[in-house]
C-alpha atoms as a PDB file:
ATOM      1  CA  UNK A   1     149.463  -7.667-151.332  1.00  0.00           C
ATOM      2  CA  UNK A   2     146.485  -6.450-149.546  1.00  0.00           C
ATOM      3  CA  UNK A   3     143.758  -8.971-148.294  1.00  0.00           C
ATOM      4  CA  UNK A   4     140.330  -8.445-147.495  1.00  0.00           C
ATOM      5  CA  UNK A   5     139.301  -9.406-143.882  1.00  0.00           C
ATOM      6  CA  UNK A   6     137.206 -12.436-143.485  1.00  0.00           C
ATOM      7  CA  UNK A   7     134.991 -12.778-140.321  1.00  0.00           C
ATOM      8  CA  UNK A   8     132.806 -15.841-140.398  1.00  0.00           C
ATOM      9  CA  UNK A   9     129.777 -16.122-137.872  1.00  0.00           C
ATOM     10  CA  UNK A  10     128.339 -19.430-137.442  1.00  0.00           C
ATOM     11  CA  UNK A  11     124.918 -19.449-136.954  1.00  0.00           C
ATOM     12  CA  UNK A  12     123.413 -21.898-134.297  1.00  0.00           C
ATOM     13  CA  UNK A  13     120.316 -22.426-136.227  1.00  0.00           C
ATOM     14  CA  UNK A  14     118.489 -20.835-139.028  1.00  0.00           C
ATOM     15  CA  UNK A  15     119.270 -17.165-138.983  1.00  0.00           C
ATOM     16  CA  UNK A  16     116.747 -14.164-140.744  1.00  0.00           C
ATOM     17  CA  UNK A  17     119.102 -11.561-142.593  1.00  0.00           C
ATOM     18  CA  UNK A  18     116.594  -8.681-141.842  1.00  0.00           C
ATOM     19  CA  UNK A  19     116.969  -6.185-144.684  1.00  0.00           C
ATOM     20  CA  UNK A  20     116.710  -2.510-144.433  1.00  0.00           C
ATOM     21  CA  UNK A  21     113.930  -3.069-146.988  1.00  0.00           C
ATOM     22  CA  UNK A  22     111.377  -5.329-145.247  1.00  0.00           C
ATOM     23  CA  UNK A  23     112.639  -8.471-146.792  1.00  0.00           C
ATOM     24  CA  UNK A  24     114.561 -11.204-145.247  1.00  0.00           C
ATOM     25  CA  UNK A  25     116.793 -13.814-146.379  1.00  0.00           C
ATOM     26  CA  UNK A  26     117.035 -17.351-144.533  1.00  0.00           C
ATOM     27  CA  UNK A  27     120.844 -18.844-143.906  1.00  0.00           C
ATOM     28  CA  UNK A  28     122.370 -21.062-142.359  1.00  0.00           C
ATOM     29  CA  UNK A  29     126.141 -19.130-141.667  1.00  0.00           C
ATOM     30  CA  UNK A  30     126.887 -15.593-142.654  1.00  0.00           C
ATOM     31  CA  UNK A  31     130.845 -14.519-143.494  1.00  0.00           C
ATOM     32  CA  UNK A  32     131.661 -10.457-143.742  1.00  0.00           C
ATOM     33  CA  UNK A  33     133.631 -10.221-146.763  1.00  0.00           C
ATOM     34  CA  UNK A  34     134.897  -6.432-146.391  1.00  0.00           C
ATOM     35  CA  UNK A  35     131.648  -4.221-146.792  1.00  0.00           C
ATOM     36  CA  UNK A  36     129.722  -7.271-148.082  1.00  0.00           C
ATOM     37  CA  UNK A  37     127.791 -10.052-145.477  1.00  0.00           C
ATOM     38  CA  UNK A  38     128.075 -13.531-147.353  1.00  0.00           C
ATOM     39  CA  UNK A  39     124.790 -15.606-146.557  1.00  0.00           C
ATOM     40  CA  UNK A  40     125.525 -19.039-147.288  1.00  0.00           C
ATOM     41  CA  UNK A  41     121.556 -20.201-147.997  1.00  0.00           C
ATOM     42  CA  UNK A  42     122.215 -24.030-147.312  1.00  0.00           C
ATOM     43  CA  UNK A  43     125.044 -23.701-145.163  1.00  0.00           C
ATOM     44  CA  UNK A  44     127.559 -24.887-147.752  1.00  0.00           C
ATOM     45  CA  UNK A  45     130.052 -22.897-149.721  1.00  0.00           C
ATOM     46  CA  UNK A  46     128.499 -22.988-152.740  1.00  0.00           C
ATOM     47  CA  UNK A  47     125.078 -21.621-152.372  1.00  0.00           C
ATOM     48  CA  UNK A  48     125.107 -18.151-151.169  1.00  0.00           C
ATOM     49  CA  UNK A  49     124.628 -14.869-151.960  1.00  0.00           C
ATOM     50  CA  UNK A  50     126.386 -11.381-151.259  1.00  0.00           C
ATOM     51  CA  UNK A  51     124.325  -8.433-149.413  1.00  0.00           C
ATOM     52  CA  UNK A  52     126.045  -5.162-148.725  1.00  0.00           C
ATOM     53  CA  UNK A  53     126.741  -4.897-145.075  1.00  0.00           C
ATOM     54  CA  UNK A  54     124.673  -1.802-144.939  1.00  0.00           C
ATOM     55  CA  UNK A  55     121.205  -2.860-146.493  1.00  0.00           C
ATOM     56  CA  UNK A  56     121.266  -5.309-143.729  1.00  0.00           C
ATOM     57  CA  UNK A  57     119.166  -3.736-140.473  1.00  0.00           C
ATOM     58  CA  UNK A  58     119.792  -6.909-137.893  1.00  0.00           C
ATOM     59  CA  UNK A  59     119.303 -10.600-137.899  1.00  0.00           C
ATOM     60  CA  UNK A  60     117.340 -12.549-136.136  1.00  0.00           C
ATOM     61  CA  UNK A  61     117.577 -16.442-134.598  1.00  0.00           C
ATOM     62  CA  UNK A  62     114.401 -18.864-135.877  1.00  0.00           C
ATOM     63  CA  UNK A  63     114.548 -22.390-134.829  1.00  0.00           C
ATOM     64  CA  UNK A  64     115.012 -25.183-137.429  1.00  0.00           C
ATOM     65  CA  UNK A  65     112.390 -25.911-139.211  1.00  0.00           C
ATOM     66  CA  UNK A  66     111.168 -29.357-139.859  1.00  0.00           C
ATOM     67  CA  UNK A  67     111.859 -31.134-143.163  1.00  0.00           C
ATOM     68  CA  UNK A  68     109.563 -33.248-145.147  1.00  0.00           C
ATOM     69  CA  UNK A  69     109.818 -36.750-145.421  1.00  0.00           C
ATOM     70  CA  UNK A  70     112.139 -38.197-148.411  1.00  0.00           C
ATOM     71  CA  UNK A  71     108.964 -39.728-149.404  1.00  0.00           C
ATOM     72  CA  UNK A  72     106.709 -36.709-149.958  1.00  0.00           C
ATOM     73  CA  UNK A  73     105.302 -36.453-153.320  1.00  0.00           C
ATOM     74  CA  UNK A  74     103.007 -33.784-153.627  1.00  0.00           C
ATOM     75  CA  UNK A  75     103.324 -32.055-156.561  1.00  0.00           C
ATOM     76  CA  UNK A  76     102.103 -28.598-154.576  1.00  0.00           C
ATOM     77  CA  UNK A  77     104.694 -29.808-152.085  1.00  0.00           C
ATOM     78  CA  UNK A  78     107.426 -30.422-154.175  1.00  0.00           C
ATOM     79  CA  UNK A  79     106.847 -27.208-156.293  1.00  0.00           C
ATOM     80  CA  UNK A  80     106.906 -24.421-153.280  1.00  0.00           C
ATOM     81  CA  UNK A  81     110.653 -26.501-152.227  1.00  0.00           C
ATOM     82  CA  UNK A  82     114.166 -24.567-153.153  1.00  0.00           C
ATOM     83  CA  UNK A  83     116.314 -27.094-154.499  1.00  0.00           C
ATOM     84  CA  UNK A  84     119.553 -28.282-152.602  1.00  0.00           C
ATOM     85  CA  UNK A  85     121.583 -27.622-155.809  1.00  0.00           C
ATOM     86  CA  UNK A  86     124.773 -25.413-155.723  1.00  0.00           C
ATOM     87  CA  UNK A  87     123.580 -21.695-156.632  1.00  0.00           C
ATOM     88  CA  UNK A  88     125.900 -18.689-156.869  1.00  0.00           C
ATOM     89  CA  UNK A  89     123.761 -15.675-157.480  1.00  0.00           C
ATOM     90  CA  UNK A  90     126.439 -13.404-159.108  1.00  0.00           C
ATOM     91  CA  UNK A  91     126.962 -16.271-161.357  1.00  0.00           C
ATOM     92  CA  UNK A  92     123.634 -17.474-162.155  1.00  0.00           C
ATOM     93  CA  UNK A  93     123.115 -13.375-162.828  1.00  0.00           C
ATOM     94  CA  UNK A  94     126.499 -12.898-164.870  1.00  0.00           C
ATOM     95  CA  UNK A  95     125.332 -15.857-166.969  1.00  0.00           C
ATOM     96  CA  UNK A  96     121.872 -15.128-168.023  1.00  0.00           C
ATOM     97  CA  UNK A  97     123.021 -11.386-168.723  1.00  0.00           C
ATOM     98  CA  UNK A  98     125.174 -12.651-170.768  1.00  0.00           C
ATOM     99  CA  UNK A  99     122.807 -15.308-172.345  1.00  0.00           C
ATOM    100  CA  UNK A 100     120.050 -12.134-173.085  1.00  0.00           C
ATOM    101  CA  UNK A 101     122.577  -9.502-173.797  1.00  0.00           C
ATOM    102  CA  UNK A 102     121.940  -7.064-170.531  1.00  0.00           C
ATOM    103  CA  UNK A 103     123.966  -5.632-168.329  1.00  0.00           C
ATOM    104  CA  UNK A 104     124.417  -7.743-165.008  1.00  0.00           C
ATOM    105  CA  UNK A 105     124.334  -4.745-162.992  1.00  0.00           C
ATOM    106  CA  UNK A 106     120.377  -4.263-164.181  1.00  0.00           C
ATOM    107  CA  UNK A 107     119.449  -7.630-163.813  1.00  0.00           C
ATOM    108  CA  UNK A 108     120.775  -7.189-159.911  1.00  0.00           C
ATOM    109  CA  UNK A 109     119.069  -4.286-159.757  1.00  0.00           C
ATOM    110  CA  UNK A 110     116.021  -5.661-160.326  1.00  0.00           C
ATOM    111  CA  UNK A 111     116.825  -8.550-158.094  1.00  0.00           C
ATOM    112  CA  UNK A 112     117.282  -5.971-155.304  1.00  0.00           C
ATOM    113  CA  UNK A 113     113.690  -4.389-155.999  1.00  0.00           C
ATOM    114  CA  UNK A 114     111.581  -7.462-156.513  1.00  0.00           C
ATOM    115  CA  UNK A 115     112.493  -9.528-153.386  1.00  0.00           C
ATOM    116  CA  UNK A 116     115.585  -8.118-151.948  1.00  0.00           C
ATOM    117  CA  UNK A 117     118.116 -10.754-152.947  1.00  0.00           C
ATOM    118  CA  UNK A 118     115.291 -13.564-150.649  1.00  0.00           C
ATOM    119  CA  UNK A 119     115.119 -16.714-153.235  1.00  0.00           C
ATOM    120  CA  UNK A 120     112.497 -17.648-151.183  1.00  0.00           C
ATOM    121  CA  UNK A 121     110.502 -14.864-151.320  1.00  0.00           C
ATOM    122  CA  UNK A 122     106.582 -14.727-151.830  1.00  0.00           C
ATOM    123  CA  UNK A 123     104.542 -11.556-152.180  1.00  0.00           C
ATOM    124  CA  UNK A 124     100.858 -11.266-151.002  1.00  0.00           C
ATOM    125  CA  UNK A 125      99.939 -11.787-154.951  1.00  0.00           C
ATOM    126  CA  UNK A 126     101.966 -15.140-155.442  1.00  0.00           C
ATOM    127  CA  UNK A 127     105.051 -13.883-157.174  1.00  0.00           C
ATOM    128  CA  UNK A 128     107.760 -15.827-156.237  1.00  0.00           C
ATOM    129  CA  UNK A 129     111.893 -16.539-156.259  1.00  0.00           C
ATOM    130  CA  UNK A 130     114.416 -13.357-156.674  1.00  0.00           C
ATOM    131  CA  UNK A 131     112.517 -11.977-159.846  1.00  0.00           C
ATOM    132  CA  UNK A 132     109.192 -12.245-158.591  1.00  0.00           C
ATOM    133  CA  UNK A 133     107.623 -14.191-161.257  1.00  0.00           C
ATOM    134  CA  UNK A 134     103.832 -14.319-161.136  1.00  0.00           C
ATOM    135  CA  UNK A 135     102.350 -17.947-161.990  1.00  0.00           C
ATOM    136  CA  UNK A 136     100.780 -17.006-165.350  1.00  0.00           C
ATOM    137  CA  UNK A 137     104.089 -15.835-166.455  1.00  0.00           C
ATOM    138  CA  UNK A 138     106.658 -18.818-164.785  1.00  0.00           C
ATOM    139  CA  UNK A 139     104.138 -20.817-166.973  1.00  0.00           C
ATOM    140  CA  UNK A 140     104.436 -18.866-170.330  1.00  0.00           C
ATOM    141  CA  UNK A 141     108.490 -18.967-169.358  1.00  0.00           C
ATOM    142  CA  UNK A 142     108.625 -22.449-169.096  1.00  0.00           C
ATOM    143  CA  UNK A 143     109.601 -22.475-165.673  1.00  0.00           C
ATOM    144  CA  UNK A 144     108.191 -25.237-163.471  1.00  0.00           C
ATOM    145  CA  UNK A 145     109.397 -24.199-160.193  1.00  0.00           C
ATOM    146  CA  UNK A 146     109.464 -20.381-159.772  1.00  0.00           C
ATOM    147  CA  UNK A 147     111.453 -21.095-156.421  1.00  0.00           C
ATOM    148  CA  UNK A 148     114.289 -22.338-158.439  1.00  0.00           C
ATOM    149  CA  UNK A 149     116.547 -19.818-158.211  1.00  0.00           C
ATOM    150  CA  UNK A 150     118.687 -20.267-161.415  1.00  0.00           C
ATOM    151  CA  UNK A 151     115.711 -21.007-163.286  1.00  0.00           C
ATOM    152  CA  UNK A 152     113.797 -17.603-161.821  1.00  0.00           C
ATOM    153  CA  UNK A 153     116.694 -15.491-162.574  1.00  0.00           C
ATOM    154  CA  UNK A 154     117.101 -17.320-166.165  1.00  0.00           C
ATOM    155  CA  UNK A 155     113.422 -16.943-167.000  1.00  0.00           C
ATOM    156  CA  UNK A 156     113.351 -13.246-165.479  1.00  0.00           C
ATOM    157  CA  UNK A 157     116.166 -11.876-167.190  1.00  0.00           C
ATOM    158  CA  UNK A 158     114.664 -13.625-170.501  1.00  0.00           C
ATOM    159  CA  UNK A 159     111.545 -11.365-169.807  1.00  0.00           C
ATOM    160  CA  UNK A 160     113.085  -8.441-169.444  1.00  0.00           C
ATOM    161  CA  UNK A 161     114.826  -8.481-172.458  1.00  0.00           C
ATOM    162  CA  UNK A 162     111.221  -9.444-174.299  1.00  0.00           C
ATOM    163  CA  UNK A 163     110.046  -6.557-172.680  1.00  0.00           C
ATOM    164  CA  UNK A 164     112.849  -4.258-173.766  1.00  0.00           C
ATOM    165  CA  UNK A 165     112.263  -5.213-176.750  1.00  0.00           C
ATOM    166  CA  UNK A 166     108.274  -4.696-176.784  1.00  0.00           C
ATOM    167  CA  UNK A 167     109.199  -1.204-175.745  1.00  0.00           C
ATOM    168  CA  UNK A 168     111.985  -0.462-178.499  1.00  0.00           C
ATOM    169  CA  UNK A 169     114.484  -0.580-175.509  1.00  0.00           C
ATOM    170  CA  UNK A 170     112.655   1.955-173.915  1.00  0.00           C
ATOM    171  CA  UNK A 171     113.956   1.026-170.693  1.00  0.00           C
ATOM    172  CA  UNK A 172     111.500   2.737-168.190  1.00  0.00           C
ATOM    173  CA  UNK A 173     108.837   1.341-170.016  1.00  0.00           C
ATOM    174  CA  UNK A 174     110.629  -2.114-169.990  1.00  0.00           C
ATOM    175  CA  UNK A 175     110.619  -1.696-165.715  1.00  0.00           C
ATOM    176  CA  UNK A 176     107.022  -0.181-165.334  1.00  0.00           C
ATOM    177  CA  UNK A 177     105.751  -3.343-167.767  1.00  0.00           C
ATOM    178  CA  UNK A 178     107.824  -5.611-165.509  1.00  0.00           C
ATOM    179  CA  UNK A 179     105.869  -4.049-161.986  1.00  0.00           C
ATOM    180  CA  UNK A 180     102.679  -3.518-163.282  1.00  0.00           C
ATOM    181  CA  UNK A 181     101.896  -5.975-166.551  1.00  0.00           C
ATOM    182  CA  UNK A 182     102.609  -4.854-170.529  1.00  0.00           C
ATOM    183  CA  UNK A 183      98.522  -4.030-170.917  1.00  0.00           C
ATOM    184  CA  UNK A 184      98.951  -1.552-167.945  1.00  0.00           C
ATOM    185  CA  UNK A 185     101.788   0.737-169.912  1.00  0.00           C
ATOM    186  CA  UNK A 186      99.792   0.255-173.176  1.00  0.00           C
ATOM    187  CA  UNK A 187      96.552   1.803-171.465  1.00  0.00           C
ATOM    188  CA  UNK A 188      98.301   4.665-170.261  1.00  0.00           C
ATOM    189  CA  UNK A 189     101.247   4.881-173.322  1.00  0.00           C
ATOM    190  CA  UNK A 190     104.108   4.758-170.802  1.00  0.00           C
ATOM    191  CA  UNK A 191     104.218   4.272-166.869  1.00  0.00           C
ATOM    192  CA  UNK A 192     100.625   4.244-165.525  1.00  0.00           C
ATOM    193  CA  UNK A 193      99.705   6.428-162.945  1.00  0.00           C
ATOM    194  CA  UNK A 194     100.150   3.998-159.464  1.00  0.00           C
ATOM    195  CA  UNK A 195     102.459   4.943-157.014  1.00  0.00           C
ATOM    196  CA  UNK A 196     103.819   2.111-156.188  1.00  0.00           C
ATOM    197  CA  UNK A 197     104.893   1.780-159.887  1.00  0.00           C
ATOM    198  CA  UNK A 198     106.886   4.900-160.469  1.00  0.00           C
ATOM    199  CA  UNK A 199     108.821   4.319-156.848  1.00  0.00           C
ATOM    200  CA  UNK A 200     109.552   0.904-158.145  1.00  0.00           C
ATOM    201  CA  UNK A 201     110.949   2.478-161.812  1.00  0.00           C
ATOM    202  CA  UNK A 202     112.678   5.270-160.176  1.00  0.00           C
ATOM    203  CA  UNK A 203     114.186   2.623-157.027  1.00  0.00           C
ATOM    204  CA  UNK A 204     116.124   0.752-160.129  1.00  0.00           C
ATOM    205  CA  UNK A 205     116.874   3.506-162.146  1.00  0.00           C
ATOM    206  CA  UNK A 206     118.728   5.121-159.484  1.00  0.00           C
ATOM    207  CA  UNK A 207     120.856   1.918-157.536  1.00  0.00           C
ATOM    208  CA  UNK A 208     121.470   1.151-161.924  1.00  0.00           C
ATOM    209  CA  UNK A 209     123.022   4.250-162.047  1.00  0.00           C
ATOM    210  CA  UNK A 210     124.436   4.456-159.368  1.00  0.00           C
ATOM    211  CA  UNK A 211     126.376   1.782-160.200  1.00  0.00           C
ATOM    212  CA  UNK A 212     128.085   3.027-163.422  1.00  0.00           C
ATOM    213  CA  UNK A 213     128.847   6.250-161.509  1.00  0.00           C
ATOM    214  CA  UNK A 214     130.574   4.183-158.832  1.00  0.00           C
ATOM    215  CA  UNK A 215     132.512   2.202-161.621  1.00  0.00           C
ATOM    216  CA  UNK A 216     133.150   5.163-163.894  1.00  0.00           C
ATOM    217  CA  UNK A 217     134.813   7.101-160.821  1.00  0.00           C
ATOM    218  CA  UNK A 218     136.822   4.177-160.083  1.00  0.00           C
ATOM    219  CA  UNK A 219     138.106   3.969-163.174  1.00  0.00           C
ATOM    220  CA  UNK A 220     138.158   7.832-163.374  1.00  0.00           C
ATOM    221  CA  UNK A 221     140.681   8.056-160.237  1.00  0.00           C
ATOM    222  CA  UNK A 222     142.653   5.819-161.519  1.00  0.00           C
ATOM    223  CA  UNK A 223     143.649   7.450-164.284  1.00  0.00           C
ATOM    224  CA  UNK A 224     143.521  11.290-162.462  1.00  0.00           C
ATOM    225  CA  UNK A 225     140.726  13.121-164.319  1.00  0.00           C
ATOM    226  CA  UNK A 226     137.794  14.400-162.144  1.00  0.00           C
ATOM    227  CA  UNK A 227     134.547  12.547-162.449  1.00  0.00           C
ATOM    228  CA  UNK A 228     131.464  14.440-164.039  1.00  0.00           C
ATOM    229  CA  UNK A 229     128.579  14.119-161.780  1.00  0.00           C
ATOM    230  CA  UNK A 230     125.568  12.582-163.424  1.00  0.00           C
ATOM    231  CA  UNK A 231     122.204  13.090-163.339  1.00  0.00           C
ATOM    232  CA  UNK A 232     119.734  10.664-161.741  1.00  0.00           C
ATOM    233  CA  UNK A 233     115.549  11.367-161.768  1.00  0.00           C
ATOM    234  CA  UNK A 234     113.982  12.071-159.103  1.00  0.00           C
ATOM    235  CA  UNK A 235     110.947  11.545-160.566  1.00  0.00           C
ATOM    236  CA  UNK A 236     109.941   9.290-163.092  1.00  0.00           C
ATOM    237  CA  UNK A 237     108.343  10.268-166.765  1.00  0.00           C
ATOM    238  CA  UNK A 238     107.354   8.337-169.982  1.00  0.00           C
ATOM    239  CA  UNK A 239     110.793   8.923-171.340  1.00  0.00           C
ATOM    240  CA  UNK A 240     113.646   6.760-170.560  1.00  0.00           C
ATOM    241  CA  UNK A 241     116.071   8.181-167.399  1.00  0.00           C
ATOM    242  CA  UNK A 242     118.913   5.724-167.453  1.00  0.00           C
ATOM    243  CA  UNK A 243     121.892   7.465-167.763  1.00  0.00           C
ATOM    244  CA  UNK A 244     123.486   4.010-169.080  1.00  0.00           C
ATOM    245  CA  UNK A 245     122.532   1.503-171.934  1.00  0.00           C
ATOM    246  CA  UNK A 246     120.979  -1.446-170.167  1.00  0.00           C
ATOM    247  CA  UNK A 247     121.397  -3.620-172.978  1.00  0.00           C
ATOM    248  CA  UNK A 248     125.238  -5.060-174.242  1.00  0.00           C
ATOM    249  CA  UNK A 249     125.878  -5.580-177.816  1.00  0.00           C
END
């Protein structure tokens, strides 16, 4: 039986995962699982998450930072802190997909594009956690800390499915709604006109399908028959470009 080779790097202190996308991810160890770098997150085995080998540009050593003290009570405090509870992001993704009826490999998709797989991440407009929830909508989601990581993947999958079904599963509607707000697509009837909009569509739609095509060649050499290459936009129009359903019956 063939194995996969395991090479586990301990990491001094806190080490930065610097992705080829800008983002970095925090850990405390890092294993190479074949083409895939585990980052355990607090340095246990049960709260990690997997980052192919090649999005990741170089890491770098940041001394450890100081914790709070047990008795810290802020509520602003205590809000912006990741819990210590045992989080496995394929699992946490596999179960909320299932929960809303999408396809996991979207949800990780969109994972990828918001924050790059950090659950820590903030951007310069406060969204936070792997799905980049903004405030006003962690609020309307239920979700009292956005840092949570199951609960940020639970509440972002939930809205993505709300907005899929705003949009009559209109799935490059669903994404540009996601980026740049639901009132934003309705001004313009379908992806408004911002750049950084239609890169963000078009970023998704192509590592989604990219995906399937992986899987369907796979399971296409298996059985001997050649592959038919499929089409993936370049560019991004009001009509839906998936070349797969995002949503599982």
């Amino acid at each position: 039986m063939a194995a996969l080779a395991l090479i586990s790097t301990s990491c001094p202190a806190s080490d930065n995962a610097v992705l080829r996308n800008g983002f970095s991810i925090l850990h405390q160890r890092r294993q190479i699982i074949g083409d895939v770098t585990r980052l355990y997150i607090e340095g246990d085995q049960s709260s990690f998450v997997d980052i192919p080998t090649a999005d990741i540009d170089h890491f770098e050593s940041v001394p450890d930072l100081p914790r709070p003290p047990a008795t810290v009570s802020s509520p602003q405090q205590t809000a912006s802190a990741v819990p210590n509870h045992s989080f496995n992001l394929n699992e946490t993704v596999k179960a909320a997909s299932g929960a809303y009826q999408l396809d996991p490999d979207l949800v990780t998709s969109v994972i990828r594009a918001e924050s790059g797989f950090n659950v820590r991440a903030v951007s310069p407009k406060g969204a936070q956690g792997l799905m980049q929830l903004m405030p006003q909508t962690a609020t309307q989601l239920g979700v009292q800390n956005a840092l949570d990581p199951q609960a940020n993947v639970e509440a972002g999958t939930r809205y993505l499915r709300e907005l899929l079904e705003r949009y009559n599963f209109d799935l490059i509607k669903a994404l540009a709604a996601y980026n740049a707000g639901p009132q934003r697509v309705e001004q313009y009837n379908g992806v408004p006109p911002y750049y950084e909009t239609k890169a963000y569509v078009a970023r998704i739609v192509r590592d989604f399908n990219r995906k399937k095509i992986e899987a369907k060649a796979g399971t296409t050499a298996k059985s001997g028959a050649k592959n038919p290459a499929a089409k993936v936009p370049n560019t991004i129009s009001n009509q839906s470009a998936a070349s797969q359903s995002p949503v599982r019956n």
